[in-house]
N, C-alpha and C. Protein backbone atom coordinates (compact mmCIF):
# COMPACT_ATOMS: atom_id res chain seq x y z
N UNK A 1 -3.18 -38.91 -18.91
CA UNK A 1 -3.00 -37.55 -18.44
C UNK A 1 -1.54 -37.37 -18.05
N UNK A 2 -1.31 -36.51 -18.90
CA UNK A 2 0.65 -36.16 -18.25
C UNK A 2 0.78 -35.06 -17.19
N UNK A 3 1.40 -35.60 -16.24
CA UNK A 3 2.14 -34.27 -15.24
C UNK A 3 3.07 -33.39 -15.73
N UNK A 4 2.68 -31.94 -15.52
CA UNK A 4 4.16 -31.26 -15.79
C UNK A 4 4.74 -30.72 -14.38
N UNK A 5 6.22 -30.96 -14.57
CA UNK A 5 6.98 -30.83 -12.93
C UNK A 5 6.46 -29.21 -12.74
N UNK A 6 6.68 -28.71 -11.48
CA UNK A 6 6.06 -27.37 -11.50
C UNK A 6 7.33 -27.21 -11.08
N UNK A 7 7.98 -25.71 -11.47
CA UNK A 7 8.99 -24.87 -11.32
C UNK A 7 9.28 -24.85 -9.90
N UNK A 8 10.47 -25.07 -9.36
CA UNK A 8 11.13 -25.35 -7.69
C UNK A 8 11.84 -23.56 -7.61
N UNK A 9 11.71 -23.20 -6.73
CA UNK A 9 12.39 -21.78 -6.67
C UNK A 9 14.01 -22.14 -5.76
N UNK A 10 14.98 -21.62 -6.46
CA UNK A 10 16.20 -21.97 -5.66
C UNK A 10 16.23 -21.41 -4.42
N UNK A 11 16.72 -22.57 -3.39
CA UNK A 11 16.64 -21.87 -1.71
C UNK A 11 17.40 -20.74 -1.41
N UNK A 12 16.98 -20.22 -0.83
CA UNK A 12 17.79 -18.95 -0.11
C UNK A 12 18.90 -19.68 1.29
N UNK A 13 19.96 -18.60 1.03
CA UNK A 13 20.92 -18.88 2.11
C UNK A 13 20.30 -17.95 3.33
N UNK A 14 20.14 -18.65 4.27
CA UNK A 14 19.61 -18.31 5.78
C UNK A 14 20.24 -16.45 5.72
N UNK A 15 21.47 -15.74 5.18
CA UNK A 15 21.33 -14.34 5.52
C UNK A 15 20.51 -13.84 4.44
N UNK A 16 20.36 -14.61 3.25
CA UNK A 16 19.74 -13.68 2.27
C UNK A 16 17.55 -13.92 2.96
N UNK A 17 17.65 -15.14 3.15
CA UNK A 17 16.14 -15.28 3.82
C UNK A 17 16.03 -14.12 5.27
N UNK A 18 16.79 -14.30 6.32
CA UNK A 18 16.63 -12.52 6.79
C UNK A 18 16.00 -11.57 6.03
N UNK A 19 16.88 -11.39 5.24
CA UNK A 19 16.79 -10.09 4.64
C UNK A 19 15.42 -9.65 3.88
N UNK A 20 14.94 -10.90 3.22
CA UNK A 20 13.70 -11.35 2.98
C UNK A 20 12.41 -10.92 3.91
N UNK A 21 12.69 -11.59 4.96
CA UNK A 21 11.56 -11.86 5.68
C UNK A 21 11.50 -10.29 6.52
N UNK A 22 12.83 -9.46 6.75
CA UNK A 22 13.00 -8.08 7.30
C UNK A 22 12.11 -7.03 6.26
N UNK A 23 12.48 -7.32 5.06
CA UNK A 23 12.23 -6.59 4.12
C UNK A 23 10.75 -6.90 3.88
N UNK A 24 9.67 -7.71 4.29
CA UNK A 24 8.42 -7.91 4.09
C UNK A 24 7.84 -7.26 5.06
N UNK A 25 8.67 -7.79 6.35
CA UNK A 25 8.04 -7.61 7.99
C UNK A 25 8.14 -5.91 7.60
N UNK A 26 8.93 -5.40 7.48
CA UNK A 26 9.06 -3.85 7.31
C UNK A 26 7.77 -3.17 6.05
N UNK A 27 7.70 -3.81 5.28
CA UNK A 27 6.60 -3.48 3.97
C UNK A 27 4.98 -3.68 5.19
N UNK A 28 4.86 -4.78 5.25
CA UNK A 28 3.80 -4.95 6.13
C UNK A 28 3.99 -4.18 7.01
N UNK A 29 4.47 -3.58 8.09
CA UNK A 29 4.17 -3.17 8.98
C UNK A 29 3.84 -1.41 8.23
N UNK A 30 4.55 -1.02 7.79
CA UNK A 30 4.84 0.18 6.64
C UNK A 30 2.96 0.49 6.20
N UNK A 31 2.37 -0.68 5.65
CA UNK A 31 1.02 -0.73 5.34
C UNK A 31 -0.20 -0.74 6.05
N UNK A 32 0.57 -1.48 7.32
CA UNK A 32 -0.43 -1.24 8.49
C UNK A 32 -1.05 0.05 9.14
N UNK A 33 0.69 0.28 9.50
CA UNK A 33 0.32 1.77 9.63
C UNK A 33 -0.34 3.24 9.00
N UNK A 34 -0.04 2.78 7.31
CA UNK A 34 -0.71 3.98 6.89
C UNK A 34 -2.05 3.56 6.81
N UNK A 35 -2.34 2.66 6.73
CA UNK A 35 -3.89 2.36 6.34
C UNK A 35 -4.57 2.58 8.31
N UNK A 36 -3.84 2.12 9.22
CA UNK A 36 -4.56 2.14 10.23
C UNK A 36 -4.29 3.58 11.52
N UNK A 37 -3.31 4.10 11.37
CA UNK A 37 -3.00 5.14 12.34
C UNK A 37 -3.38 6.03 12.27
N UNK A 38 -4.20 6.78 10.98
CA UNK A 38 -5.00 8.03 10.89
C UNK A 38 -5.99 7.55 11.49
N UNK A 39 -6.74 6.22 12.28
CA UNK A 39 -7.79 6.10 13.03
C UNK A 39 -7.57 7.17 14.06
N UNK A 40 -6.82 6.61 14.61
CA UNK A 40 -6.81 7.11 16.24
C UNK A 40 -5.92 8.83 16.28
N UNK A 41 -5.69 9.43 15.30
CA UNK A 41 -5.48 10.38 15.38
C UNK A 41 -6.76 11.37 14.93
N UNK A 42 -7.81 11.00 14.18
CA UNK A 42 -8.73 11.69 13.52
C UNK A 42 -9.59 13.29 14.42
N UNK A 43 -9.46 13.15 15.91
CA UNK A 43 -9.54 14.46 16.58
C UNK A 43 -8.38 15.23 15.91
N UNK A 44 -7.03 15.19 15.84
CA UNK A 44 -6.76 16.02 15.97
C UNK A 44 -6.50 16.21 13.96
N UNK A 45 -6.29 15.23 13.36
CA UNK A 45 -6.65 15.56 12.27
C UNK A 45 -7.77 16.44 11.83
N UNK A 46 -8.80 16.21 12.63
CA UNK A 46 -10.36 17.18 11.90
C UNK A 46 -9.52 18.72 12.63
N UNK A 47 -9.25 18.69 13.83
CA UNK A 47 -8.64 19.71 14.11
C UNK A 47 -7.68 20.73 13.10
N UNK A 48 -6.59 19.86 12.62
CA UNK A 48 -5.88 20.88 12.26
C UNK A 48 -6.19 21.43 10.55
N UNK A 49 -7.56 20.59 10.73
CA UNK A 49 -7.86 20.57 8.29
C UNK A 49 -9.16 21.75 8.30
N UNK A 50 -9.70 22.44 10.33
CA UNK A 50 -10.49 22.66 9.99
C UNK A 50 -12.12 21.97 9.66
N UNK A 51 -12.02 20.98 10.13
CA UNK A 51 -12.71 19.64 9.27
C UNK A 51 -13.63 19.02 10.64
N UNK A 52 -15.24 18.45 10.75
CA UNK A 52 -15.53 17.55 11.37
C UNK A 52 -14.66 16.30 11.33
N UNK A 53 -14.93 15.55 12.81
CA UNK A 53 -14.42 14.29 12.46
C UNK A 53 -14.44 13.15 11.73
N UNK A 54 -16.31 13.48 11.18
CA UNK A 54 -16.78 12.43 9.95
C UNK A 54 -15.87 12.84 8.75
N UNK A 55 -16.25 13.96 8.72
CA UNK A 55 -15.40 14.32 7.45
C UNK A 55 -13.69 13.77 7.80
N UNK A 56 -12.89 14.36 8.71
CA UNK A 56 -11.78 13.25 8.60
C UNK A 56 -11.67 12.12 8.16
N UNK A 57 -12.90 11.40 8.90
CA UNK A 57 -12.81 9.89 8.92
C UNK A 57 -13.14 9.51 7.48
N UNK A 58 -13.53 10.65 6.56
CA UNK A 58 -13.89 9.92 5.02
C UNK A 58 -12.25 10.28 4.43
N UNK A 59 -11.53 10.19 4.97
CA UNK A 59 -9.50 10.46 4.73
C UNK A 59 -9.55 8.52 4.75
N UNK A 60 -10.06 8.27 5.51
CA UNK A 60 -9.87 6.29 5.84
C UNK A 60 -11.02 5.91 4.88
N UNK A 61 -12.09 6.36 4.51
CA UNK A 61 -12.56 5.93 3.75
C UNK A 61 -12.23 5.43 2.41
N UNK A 62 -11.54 6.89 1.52
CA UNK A 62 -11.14 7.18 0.92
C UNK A 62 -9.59 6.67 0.71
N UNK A 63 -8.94 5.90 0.90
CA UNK A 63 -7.85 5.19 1.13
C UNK A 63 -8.39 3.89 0.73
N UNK A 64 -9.35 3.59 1.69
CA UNK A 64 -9.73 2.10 1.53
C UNK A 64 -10.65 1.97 -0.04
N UNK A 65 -11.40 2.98 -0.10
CA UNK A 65 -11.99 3.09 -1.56
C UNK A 65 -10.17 3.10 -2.84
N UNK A 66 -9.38 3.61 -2.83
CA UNK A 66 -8.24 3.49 -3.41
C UNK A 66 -7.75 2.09 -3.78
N UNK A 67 -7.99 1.50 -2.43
CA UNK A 67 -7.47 0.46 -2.75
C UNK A 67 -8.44 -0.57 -2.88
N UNK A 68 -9.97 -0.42 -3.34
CA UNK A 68 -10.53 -1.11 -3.81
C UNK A 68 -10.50 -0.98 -5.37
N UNK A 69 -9.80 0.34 -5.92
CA UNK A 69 -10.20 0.08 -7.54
C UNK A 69 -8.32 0.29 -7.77
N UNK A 70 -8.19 0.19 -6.79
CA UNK A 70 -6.74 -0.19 -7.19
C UNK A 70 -6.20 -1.26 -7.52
N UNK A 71 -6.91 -2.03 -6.70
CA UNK A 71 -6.82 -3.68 -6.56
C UNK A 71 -6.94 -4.06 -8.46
N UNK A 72 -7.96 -4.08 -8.91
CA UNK A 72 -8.11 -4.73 -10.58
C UNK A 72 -6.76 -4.28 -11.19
N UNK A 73 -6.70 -2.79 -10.98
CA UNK A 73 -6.54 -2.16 -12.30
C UNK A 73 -5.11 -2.50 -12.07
N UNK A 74 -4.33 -2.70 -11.22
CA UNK A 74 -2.75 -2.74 -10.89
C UNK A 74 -2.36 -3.92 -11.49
N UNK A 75 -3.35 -5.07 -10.95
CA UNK A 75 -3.23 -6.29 -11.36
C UNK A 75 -3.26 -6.64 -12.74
N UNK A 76 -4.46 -5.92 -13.34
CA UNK A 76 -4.20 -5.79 -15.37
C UNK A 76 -3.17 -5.77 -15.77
N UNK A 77 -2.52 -4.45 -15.04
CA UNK A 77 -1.63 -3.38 -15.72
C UNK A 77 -0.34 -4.19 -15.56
N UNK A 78 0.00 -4.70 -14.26
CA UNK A 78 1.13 -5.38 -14.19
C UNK A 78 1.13 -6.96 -14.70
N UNK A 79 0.25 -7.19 -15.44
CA UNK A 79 0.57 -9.06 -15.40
C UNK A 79 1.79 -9.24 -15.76
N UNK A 80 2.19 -8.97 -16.30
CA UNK A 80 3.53 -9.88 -17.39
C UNK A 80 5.17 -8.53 -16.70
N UNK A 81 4.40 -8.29 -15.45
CA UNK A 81 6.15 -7.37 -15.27
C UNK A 81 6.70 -8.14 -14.20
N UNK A 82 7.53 -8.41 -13.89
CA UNK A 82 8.67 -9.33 -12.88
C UNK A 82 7.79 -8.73 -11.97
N UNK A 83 7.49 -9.77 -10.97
CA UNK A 83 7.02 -9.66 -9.35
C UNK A 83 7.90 -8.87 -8.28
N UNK A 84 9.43 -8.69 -8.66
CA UNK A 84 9.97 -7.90 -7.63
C UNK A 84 9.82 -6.76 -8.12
N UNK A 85 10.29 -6.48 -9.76
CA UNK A 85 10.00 -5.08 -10.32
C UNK A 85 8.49 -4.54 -9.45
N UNK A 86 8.03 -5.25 -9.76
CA UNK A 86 6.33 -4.55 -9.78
C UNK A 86 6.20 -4.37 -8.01
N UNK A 87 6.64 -5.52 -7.32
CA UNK A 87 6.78 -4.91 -5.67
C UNK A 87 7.39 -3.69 -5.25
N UNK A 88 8.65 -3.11 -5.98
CA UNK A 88 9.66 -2.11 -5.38
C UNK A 88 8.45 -0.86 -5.95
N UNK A 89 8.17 -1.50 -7.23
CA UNK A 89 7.22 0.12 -8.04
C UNK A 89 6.01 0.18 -7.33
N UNK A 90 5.52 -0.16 -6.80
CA UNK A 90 3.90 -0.22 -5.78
C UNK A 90 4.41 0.31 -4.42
N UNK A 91 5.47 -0.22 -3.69
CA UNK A 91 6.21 0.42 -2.56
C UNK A 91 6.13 2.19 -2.87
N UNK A 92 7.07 1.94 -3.78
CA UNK A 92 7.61 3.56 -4.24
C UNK A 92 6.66 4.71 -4.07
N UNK A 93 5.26 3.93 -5.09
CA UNK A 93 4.26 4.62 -5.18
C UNK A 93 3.43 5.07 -3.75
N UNK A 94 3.59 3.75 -3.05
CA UNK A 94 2.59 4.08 -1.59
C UNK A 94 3.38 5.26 -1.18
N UNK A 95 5.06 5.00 -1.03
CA UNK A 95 5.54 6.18 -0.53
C UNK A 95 5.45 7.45 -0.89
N UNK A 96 4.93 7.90 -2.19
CA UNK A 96 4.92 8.89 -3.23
C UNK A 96 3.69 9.55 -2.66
N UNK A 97 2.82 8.62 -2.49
CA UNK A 97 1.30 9.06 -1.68
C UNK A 97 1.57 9.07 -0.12
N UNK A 98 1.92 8.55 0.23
CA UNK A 98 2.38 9.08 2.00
C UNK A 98 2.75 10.44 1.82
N UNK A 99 3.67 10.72 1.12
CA UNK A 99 4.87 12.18 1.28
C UNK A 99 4.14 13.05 0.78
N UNK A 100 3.05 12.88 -0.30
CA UNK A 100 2.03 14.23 -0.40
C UNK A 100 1.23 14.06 0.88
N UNK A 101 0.60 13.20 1.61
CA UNK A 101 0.09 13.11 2.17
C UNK A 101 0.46 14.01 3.87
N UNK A 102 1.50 13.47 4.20
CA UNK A 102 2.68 14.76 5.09
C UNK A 102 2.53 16.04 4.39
N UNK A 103 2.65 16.50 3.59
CA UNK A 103 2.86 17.50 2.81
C UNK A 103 1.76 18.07 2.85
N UNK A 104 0.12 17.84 2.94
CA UNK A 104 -0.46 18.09 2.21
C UNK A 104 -1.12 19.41 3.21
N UNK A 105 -1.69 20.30 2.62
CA UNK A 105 -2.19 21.40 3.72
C UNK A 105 -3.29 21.90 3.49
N UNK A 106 -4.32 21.02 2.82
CA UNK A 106 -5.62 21.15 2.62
C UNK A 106 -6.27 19.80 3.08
N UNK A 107 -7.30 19.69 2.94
CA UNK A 107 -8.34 18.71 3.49
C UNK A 107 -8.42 18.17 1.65
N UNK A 108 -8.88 18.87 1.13
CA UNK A 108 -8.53 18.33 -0.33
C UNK A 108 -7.40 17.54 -1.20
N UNK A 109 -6.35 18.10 -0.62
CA UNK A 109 -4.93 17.41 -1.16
C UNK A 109 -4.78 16.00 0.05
N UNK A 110 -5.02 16.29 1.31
CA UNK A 110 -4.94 15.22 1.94
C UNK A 110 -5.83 13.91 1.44
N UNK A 111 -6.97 14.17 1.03
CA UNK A 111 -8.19 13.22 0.71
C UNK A 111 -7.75 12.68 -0.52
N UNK A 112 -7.32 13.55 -1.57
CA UNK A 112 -6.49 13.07 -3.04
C UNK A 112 -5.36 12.09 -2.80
N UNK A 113 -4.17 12.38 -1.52
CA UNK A 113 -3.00 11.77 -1.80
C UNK A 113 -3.68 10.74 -1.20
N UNK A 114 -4.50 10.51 -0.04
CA UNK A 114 -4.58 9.51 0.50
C UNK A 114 -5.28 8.54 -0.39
N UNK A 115 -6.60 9.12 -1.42
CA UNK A 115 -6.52 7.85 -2.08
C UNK A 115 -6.02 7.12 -2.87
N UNK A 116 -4.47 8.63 -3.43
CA UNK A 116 -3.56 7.73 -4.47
C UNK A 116 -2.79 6.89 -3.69
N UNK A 117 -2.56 7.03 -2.20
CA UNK A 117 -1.69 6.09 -1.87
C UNK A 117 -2.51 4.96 -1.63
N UNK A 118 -3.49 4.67 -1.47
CA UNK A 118 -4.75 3.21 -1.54
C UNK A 118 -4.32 2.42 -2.30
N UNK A 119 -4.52 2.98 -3.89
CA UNK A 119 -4.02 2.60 -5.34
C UNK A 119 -3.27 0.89 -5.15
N UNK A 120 -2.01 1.77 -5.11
CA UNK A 120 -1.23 0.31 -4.80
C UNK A 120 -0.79 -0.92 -3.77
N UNK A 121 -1.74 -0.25 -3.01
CA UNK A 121 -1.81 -1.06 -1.84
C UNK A 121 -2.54 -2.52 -1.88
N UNK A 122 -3.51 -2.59 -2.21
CA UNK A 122 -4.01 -3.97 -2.94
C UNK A 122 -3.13 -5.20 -2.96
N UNK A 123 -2.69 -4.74 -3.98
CA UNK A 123 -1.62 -5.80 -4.77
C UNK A 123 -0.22 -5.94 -4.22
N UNK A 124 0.03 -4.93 -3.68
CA UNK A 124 1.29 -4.85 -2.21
C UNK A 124 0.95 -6.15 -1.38
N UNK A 125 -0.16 -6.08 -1.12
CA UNK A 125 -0.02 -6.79 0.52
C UNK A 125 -0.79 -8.32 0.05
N UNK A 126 -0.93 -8.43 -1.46
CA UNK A 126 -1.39 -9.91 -1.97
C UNK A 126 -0.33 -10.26 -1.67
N UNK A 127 -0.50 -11.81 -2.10
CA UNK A 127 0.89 -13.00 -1.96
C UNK A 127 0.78 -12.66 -3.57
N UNK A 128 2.09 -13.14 -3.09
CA UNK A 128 2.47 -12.66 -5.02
C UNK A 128 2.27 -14.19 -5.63
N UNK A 129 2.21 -14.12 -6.84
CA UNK A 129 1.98 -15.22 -7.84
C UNK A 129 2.52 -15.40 -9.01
């Protein structure tokens, strides 16, 4: 049985690893929040959509449903594209769905952006491979 050496990744110089570990800590925290801070606002969310609070609360549903069929299909779609390419383009996108999501001035457009921003969230917050 032959070994093959497995690929060594060249070290990072201690400012470029900062920048690294800033630039994740910031993505993660970035994800936390959208997925978790419409909890504790959902009074005044149902408030201003017009909306019960169940019905708000299907805004978190609906996010988390996003990023359950987001999860496969991102992963298909991207196999063979560079891991940073495909990180900055999934970022972009969450942000693309946040900013309709601010934007949005229906209970309908809010429920849409929020589950396009789900989408890429999946595969965002995997360890990459």
């Amino acid at each position: 049985m032959t070994s093959h050496p497995t690929p060594q990744a060249a070290p990072l110089s201690p400012g470029r690893l900062r920048l690294v570990i800033l630039a994740m800590s910031l993505g993660a925290f970035a994800i936390g929040t959208t997925e978790f801070a419409s909890m504790g606002l959902l009074p005044q969310i149902a408030r201003d959509l017009g909306v019960s609070i169940p019905q708000a609360g299907m805004l978190i549903t609906l996010y988390a449903l996003g990023v359950v069929v987001g999860a496969p299909l991102v992963t298909i779609a991207a196999v063979r594209m560079p891991r940073a390419r495909l990180l900055v383009l999934l970022i972009a996108l969450i942000g693309v769905g946040n900013l309709l999501s601010a934007m949005a001035d229906s209970y309908t457009v809010l429920a849409a952006s929020r589950f396009l921003s789900g989408l890429p969230t999946a595969r965002t917050s995997a360890s990459p491979r």
